[in-house]
Protein backbone atom coordinates (compact mmCIF):
# COMPACT_ATOMS: atom_id res chain seq x y z
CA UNK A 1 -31.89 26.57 16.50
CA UNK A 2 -30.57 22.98 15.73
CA UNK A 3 -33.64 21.20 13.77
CA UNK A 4 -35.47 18.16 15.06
CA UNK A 5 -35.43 15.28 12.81
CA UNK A 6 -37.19 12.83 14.70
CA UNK A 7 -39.54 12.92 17.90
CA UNK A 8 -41.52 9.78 20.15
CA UNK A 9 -44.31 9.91 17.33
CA UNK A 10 -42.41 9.86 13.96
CA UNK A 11 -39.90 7.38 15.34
CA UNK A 12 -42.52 5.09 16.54
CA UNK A 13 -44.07 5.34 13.46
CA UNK A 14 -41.04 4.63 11.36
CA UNK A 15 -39.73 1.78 12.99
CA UNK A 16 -43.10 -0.14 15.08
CA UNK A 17 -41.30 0.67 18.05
CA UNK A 18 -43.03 1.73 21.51
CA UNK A 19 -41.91 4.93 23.83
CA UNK A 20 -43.46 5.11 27.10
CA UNK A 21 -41.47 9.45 26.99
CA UNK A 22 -42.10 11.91 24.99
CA UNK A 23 -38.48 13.48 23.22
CA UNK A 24 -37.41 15.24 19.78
CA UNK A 25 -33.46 14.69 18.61
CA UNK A 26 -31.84 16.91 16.26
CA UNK A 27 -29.52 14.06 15.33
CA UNK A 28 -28.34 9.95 15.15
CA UNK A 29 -25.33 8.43 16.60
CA UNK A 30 -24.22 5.17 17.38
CA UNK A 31 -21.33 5.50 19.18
CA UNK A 32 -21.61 7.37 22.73
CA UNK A 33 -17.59 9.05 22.61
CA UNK A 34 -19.23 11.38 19.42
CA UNK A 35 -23.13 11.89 20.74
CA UNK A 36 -24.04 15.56 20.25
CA UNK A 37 -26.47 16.72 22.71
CA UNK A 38 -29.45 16.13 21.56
CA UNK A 39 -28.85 12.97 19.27
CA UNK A 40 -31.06 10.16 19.35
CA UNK A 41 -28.55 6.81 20.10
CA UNK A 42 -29.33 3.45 18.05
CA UNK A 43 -27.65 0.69 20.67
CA UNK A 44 -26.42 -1.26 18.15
CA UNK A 45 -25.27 -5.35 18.53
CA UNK A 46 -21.81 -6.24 17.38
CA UNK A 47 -18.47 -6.95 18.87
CA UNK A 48 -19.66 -4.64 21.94
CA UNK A 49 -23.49 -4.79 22.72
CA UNK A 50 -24.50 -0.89 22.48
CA UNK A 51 -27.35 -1.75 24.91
CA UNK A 52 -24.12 -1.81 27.45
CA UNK A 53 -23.84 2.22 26.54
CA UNK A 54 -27.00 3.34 26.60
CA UNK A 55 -26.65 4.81 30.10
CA UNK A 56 -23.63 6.47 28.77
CA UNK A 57 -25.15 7.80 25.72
CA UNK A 58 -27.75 9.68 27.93
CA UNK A 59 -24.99 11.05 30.22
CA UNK A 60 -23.38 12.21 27.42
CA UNK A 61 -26.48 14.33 26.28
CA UNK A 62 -28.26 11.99 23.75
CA UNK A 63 -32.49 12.72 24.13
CA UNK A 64 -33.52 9.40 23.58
CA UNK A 65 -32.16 5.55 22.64
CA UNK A 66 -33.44 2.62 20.40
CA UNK A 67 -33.21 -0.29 22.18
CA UNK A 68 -34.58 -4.40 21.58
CA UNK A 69 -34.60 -4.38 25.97
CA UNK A 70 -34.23 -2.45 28.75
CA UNK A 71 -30.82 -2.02 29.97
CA UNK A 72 -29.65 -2.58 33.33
CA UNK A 73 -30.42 0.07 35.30
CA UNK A 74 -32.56 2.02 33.10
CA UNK A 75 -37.08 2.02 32.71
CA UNK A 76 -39.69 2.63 30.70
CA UNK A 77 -39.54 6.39 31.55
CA UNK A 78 -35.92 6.85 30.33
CA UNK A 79 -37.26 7.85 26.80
CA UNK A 80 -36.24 4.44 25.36
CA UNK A 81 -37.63 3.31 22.08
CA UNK A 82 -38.44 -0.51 22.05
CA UNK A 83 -38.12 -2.48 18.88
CA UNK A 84 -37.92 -5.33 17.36
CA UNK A 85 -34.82 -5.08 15.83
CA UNK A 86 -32.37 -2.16 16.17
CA UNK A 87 -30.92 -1.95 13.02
CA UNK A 88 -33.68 -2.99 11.31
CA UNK A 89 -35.44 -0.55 13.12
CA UNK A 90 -33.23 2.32 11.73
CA UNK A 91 -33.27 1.05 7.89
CA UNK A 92 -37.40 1.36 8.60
CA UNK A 93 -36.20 5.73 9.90
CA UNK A 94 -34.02 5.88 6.82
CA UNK A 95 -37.03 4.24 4.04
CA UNK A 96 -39.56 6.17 5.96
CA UNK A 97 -37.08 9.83 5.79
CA UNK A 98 -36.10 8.89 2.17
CA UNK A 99 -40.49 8.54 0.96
CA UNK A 100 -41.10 12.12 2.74
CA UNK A 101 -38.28 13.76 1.05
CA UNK A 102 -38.53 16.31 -2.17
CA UNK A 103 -34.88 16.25 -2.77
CA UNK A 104 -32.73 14.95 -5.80
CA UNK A 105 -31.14 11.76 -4.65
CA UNK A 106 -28.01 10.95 -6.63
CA UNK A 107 -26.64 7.79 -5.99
CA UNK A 108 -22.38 7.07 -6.40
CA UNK A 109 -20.68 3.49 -6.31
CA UNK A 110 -17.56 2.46 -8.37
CA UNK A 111 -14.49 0.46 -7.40
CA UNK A 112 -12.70 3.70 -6.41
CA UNK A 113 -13.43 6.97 -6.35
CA UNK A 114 -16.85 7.12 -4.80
CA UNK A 115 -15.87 9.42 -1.80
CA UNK A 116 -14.39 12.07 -3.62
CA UNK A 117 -16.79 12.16 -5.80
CA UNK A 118 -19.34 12.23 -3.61
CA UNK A 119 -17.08 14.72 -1.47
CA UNK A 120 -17.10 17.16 -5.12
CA UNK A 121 -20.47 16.96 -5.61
CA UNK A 122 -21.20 18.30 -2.11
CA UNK A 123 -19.40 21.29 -2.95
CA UNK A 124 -20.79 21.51 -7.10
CA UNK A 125 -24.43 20.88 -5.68
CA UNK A 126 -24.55 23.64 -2.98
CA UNK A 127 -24.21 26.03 -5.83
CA UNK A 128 -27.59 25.19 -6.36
CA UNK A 129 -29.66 24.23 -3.58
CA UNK A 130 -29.45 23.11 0.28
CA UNK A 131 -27.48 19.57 -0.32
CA UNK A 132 -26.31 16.57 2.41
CA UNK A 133 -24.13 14.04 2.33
CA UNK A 134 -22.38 12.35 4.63
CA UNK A 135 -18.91 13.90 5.49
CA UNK A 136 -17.46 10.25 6.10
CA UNK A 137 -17.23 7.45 3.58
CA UNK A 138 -20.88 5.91 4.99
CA UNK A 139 -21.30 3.48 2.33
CA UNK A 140 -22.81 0.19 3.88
CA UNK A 141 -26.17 -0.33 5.46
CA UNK A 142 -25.10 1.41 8.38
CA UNK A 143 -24.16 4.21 7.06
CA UNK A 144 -26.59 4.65 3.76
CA UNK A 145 -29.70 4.64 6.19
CA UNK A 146 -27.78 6.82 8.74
CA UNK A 147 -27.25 9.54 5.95
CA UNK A 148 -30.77 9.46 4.99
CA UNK A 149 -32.08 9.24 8.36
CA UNK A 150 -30.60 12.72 9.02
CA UNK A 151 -31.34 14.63 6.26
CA UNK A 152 -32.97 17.98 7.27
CA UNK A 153 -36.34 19.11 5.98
CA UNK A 154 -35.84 21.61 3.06
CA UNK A 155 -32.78 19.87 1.81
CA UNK A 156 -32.91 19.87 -2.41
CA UNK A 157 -30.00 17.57 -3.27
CA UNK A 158 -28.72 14.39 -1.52
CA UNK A 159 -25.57 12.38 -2.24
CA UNK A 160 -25.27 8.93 -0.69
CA UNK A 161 -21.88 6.59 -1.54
CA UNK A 162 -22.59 3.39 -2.12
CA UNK A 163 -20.66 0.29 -1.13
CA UNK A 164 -20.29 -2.96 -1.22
CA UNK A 165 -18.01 -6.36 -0.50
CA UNK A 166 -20.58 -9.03 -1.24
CA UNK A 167 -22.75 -9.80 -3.87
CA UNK A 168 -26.84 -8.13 -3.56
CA UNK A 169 -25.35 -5.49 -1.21
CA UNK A 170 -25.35 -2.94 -3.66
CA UNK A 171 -29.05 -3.51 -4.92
CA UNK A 172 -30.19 -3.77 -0.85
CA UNK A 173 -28.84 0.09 -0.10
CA UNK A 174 -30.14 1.08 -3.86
CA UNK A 175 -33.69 -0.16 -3.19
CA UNK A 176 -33.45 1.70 0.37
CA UNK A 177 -31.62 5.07 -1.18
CA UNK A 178 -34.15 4.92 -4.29
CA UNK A 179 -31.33 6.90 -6.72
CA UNK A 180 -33.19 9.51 -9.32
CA UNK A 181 -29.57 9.67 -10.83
CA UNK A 182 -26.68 7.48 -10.15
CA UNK A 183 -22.78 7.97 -10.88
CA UNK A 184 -20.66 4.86 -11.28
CA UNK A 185 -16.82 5.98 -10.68
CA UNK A 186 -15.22 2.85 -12.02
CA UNK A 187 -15.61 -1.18 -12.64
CA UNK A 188 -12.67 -2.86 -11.62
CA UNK A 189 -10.36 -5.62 -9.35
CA UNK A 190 -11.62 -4.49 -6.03
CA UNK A 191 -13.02 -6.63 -2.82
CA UNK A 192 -12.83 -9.71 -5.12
CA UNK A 193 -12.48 -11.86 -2.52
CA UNK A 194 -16.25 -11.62 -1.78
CA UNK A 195 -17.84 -10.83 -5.20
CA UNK A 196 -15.35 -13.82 -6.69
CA UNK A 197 -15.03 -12.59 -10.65
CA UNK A 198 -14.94 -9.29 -12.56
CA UNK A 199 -17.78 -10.54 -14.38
CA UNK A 200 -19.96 -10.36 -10.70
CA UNK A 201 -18.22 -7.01 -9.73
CA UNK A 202 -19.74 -5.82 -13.03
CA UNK A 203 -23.30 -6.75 -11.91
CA UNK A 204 -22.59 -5.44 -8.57
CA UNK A 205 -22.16 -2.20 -9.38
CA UNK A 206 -25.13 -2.32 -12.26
CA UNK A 207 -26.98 -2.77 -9.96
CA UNK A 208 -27.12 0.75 -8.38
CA UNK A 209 -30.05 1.46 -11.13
CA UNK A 210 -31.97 -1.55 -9.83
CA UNK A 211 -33.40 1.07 -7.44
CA UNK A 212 -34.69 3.65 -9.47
CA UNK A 213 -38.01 4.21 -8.96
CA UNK A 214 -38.65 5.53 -12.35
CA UNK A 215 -36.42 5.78 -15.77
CA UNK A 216 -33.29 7.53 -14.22
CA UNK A 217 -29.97 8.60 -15.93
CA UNK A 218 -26.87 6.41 -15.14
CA UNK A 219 -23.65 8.12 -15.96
CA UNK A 220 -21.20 5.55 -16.72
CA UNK A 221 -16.70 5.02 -17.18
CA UNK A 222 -15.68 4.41 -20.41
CA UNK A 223 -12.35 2.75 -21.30
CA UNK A 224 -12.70 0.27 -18.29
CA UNK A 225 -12.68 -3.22 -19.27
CA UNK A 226 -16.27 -4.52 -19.68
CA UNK A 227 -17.68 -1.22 -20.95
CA UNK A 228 -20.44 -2.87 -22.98
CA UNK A 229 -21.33 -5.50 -20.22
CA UNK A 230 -21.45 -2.59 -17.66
CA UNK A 231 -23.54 -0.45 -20.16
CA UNK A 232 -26.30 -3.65 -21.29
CA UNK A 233 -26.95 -4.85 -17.44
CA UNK A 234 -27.31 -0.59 -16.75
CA UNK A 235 -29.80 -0.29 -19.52
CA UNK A 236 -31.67 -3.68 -18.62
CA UNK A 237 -32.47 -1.57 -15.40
CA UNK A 238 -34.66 0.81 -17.83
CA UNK A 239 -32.00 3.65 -17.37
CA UNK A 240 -30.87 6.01 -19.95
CA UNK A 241 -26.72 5.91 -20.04
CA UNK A 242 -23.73 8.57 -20.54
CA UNK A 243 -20.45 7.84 -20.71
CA UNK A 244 -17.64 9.58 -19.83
CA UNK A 245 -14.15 9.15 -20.07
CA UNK A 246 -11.21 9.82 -22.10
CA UNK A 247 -12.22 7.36 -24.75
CA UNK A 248 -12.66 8.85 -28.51
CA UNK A 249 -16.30 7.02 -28.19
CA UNK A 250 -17.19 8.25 -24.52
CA UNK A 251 -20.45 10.58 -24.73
CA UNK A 252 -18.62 12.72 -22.65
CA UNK A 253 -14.53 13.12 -23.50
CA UNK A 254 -11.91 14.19 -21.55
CA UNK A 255 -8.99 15.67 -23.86
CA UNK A 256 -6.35 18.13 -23.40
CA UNK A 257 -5.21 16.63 -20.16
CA UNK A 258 -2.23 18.80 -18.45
CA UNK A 259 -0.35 18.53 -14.79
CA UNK A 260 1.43 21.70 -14.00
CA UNK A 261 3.12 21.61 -10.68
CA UNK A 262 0.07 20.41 -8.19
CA UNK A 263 -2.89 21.97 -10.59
CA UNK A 264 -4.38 19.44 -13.57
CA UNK A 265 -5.96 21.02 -16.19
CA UNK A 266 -8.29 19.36 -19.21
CA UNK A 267 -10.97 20.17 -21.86
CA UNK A 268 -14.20 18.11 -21.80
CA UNK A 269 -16.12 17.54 -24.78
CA UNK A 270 -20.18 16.97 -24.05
CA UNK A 271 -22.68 15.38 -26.45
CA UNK A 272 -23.96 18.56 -28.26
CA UNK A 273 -19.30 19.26 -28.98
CA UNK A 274 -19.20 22.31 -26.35
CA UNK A 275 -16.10 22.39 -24.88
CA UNK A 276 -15.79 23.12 -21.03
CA UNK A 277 -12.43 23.88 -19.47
CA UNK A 278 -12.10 22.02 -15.58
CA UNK A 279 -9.06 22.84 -13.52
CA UNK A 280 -8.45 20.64 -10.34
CA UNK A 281 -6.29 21.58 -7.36
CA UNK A 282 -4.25 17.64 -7.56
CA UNK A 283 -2.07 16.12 -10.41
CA UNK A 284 -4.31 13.23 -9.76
CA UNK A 285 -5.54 12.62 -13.34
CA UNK A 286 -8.03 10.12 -11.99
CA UNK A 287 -9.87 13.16 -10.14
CA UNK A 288 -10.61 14.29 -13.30
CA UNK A 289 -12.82 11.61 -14.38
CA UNK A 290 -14.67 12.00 -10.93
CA UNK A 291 -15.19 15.75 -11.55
CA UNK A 292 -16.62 15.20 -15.07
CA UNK A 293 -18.76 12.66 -14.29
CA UNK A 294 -20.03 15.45 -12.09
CA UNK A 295 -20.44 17.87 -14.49
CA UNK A 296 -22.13 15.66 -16.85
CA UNK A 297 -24.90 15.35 -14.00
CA UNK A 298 -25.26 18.62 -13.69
CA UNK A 299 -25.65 19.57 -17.32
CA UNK A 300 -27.64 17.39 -17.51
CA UNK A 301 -30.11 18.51 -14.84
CA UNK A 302 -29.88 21.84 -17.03
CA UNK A 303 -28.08 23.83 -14.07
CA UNK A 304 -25.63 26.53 -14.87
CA UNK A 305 -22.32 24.64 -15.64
CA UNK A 306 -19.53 27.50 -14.91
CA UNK A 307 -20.78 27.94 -11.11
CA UNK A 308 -20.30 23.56 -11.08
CA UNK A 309 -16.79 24.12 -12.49
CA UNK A 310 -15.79 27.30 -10.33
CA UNK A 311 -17.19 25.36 -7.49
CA UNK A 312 -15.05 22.40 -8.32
CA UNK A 313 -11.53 25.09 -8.47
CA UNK A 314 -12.05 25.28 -3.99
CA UNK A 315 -12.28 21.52 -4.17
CA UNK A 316 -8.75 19.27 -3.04
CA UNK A 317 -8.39 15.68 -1.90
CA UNK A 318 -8.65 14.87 1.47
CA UNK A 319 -6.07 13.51 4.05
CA UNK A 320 -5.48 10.08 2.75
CA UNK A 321 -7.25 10.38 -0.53
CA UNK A 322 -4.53 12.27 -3.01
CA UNK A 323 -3.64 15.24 0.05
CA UNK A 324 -0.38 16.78 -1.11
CA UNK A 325 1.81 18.15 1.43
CA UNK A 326 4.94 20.11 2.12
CA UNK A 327 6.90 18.85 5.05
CA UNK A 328 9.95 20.16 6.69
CA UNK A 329 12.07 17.06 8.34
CA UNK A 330 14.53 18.07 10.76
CA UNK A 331 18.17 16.72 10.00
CA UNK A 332 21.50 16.62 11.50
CA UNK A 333 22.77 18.72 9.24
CA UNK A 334 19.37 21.14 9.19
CA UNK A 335 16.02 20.95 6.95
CA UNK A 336 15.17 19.01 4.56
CA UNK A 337 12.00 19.32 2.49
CA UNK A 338 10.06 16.81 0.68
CA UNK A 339 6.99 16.44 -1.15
CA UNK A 340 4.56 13.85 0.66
CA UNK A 341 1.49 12.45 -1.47
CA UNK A 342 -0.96 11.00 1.03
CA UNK A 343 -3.05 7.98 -0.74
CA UNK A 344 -3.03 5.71 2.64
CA UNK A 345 -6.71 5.09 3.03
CA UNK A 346 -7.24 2.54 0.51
CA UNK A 347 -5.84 0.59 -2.41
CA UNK A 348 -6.83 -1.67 -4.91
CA UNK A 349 -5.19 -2.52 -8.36
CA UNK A 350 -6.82 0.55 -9.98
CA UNK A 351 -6.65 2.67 -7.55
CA UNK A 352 -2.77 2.06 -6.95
CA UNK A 353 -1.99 2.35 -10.69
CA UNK A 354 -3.77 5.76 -10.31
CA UNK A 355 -1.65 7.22 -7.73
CA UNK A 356 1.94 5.95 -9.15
CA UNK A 357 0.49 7.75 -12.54
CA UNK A 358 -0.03 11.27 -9.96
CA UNK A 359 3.69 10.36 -8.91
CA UNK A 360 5.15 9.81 -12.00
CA UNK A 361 2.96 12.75 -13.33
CA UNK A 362 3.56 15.73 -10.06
CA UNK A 363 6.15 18.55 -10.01
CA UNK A 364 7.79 17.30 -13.41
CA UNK A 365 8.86 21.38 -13.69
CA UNK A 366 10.24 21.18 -10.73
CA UNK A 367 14.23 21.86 -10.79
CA UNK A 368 16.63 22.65 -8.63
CA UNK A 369 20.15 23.36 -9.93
CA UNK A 370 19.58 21.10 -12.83
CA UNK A 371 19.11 18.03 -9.92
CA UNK A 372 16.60 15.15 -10.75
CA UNK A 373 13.73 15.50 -8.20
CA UNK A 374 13.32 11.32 -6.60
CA UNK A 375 9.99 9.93 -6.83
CA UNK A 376 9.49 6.81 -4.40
CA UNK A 377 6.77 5.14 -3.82
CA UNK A 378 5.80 3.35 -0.47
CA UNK A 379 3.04 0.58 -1.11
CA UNK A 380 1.72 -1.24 1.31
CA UNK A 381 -0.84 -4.95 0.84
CA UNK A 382 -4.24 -4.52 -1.46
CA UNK A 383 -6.17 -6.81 0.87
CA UNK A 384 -9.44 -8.48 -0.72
CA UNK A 385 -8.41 -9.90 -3.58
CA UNK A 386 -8.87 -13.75 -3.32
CA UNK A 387 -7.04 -16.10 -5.61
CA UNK A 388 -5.95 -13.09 -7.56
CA UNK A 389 -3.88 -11.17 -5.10
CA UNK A 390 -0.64 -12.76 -5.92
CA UNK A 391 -1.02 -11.61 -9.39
CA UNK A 392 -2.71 -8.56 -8.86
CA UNK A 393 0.23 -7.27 -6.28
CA UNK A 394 2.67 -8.52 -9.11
CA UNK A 395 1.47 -7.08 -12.20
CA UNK A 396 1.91 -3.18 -10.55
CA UNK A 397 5.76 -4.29 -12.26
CA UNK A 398 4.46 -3.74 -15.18
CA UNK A 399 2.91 -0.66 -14.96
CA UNK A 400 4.22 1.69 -18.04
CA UNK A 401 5.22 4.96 -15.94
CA UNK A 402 7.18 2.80 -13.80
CA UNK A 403 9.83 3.99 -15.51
CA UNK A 404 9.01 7.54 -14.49
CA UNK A 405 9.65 6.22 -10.10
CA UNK A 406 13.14 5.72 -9.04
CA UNK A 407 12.39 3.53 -6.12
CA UNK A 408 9.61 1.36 -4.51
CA UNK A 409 9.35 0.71 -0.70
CA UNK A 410 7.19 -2.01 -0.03
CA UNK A 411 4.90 -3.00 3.30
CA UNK A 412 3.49 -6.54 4.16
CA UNK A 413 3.81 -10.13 2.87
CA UNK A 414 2.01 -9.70 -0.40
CA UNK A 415 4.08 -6.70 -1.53
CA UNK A 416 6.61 -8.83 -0.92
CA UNK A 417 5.79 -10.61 -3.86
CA UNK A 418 6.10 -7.29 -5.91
CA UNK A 419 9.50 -6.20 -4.27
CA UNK A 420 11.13 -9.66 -5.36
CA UNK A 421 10.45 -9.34 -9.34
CA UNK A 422 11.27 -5.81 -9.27
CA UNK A 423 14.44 -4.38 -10.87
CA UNK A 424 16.93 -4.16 -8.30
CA UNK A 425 17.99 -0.03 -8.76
CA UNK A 426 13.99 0.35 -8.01
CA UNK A 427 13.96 -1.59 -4.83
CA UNK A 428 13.85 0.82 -1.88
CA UNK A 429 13.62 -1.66 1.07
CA UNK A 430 10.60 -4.44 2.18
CA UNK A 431 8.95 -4.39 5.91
CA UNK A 432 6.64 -6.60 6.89
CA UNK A 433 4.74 -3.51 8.25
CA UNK A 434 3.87 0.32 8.49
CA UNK A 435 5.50 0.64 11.79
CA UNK A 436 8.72 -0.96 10.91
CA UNK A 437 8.72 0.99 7.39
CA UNK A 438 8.63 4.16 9.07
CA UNK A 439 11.92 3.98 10.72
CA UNK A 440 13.40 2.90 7.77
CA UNK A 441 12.13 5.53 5.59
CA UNK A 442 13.16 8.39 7.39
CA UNK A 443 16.55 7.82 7.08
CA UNK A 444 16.43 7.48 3.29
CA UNK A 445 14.49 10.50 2.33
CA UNK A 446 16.66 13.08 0.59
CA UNK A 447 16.04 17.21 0.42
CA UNK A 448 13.47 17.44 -2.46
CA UNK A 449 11.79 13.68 -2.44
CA UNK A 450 8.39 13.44 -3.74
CA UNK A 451 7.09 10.42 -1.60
CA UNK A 452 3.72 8.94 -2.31
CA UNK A 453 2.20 6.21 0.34
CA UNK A 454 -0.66 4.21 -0.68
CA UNK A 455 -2.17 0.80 0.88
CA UNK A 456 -5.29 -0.98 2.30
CA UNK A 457 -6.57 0.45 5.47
CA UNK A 458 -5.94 -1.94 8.02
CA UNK A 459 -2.58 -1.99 6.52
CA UNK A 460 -2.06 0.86 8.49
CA UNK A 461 0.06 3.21 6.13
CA UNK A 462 -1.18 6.09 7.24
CA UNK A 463 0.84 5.91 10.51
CA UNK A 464 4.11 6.36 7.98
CA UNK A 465 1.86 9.27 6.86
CA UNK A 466 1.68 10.57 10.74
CA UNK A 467 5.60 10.11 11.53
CA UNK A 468 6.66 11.89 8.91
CA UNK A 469 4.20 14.85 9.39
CA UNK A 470 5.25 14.37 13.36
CA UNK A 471 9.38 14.70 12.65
């Protein structure tokens, strides 16, 4: 039987509302084409009024609805709770679920990588107790108090991602998420366009600890460019810091770092010089970083590191986020196969220069009658970037392994900018977008391209992603 999270009393309770019905839901959902039977729905304000869906949600099987009014054509006995507010009314369920829980909280933020490491940890921490996290990259306000609105009873461990794209966001959902341990990813050029300066997106992401609700551990990047800044404003928090990284002076160091075909391997070093051996299913060298900052946790915590890093062997990237594919493409002339690297969720500098290193880096033992294997590259805009995204979409020229890609497709008006300075035997072809780039690309893939496709969301690459899959 499905567990009830929240009933008329708890909820009313939580969030000063009033229900004239009495109901228990199992679950929370905002949006009435995914209810589950039995959810509770939160009618939510925003482009589309969810008070205009209530009816719906209930037709659909939702138990009860929050709600600031009565909807047209619903009443008092329609098990609707009235507050103030609705979405302050479900930050009040998510403080009030977060106070009556025993679990471990472990908060994750960084520039990039917060998903899959939040996404490995789900897997490392079930090794040792029930553990939640939100399956979907829930990282605002929205989504931090709907993950710890639904966690069930017993649960032991809980990770919660961590967001932001304006400055005091992060140290709002830290003071509601209340982190025992926290995880920063990475400090970098990312949604600069709201937090203006490296130098705030530092302080951003410090501020994580600002929630702690007692002296907590903060496992920190080295080798990122204000490593010292990051680590003073952590420890002005009151937390104790690790670092990690592949610096000679991180606490934690990654050595030994090997890509054979799709499989990394690498030694970590910890604090007390044991060696542990990690082995990743991607050639994405960045994943490694994620995983150890993982591990460090978890040693840390004095649980039993081999099931962590056995755990972390079942573990691959996500459609989007690093998947690597095989895909057959029909021809005129019969099949061809190439090697598709899907990074079209996101992009920022960082994140970017970590997926053309997994290019330059993936199948390098692959031959085929002595033939060199093309690596291409299809990048579409990093959006968010203010005054610097000019620059920032120009300096991926210089990127050292560049040498190691043979071409570079490019996708929107600020790759562009990139596609002009490069060398002309790398230019592939420029599209001002995804749709137009996809009939291009298909007729320049040859048998045996490695093809990696990488850009800002609403950019839309992942529909290249789709057509190729689709062919």
């Amino acid at each position: 039987m499905t567990e009830v999270l929240w009933n008329k009393f708890t909820a009313e309770a939580a969030t000063l509302g009033q229900c004239e019905s009495f109901w228990e839901a199992t679950g929370i959902s905002f949006d009435t084409r995914k209810i589950i039977k039995g959810d509770l729905f939160v009618a939510l304000s925003g482009k589309r009024d969810g008070h205009d869906f209530v009816k719906a949600a209930f037709d659909n099987g939702a138990a009860a609805a929050i709600v600031s009014k009565i909807p047209k054509g619903l009443n008092d006995c329609d098990k609707l709770l009235v507050v103030d507010d609705v979405m302050k009314a479900l930050v009040r369920m998510a403080k009030s679920a977060r106070i009556q829980s025993d679990a471990v909280f472990i908060g994750i933020t960084g520039t990039s990588g917060k998903t899959s490491t939040k996404d490995m940890g789900g897997l490392v921490f079930k090794e040792f107790g029930k553990t939640y996290f939100s399956e979907k990259s829930y990282n605002n306000i929205l989504g931090c108090s709907l993950t710890l609105a639904t966690i069930p009873k017993d649960t032991e461990y809980v990770l919660v991602e961590i967001g932001t794209n304006s400055l005091g966001e992060i140290a709002e959902l830290s003071h509601i998420v209340q982190p025992d341990y926290v995880i920063i990813t990475d400090v970098s050029i990312g949604h600069i366009e709201g937090l203006k300066s490296l130098d705030n997106i530092v302080e951003e992401k410090a501020s994580i600890c600002s929630g702690q609700t007692k002296k907590g551990l903060a496992i920190i990047p080295s080798g990122i460019e204000k490593f010292s800044q990051l680590k003073a404003k952590v420890r002005n928090f009151g937390s104790n810091v690790i670092s990690f990284g592949d610096d000679k002076g991180s606490d934690v160091r990654i050595s030994n770092l090997e890509v054979l075909g799709n499989v990394i391997t690498s030694t970590v070093i910890d604090q007390n010089q044991m060696s542990w051996n990690v082995k990743l299913k991607t050639a994405g060298k960045h994943y490694v970083k994620n995983a150890v900052a993982l591990l460090t946790l978890v040693a840390s915590l004095n649980l039993d590191l081999s099931k962590a890093i056995l755990a972390l062997q079942s573990w691959s990237p996500l459609a989007g986020r690093g998947q690597v594919l095989e895909v057959k493409l029909k021809v005129s002339n019969g099949i061809n196969t190439i090697y598709l690297i899907d990074e079209s969720y996101n992009a920022n500098p960082s994140s970017v220069k970590s997926s053309l290193e997994t290019l330059a880096c993936i199948f390098t033992n692959k031959k085929d009658k002595g033939e060199h294997y093309r690596r291409i590259a299809v990048l579409g805009d990093m959006l968010e970037l203010g005054f610097s995204e000019i620059q920032e979409h120009v300096n991926i020229s210089k990127f050292a392994r560049l040498d190691k890609i043979d071409k570079i497709y490019c996708v929107g008006s600020r790759m562009k900018k990139l596609f002009d300075v490069l060398p002309h035997s790398k230019q592939g072809y420029w599209t001002e977008t995804a749709d137009e780039m996809q009939h291009v690309l298909v007729n320049k893939l040859k048998n045996g391209d490695i093809i990696m496709i990488k850009g800002s969301f609403s950019i839309g690459m992942n529909t290249i992603v789709n057509k190729l899959k689709n062919i």
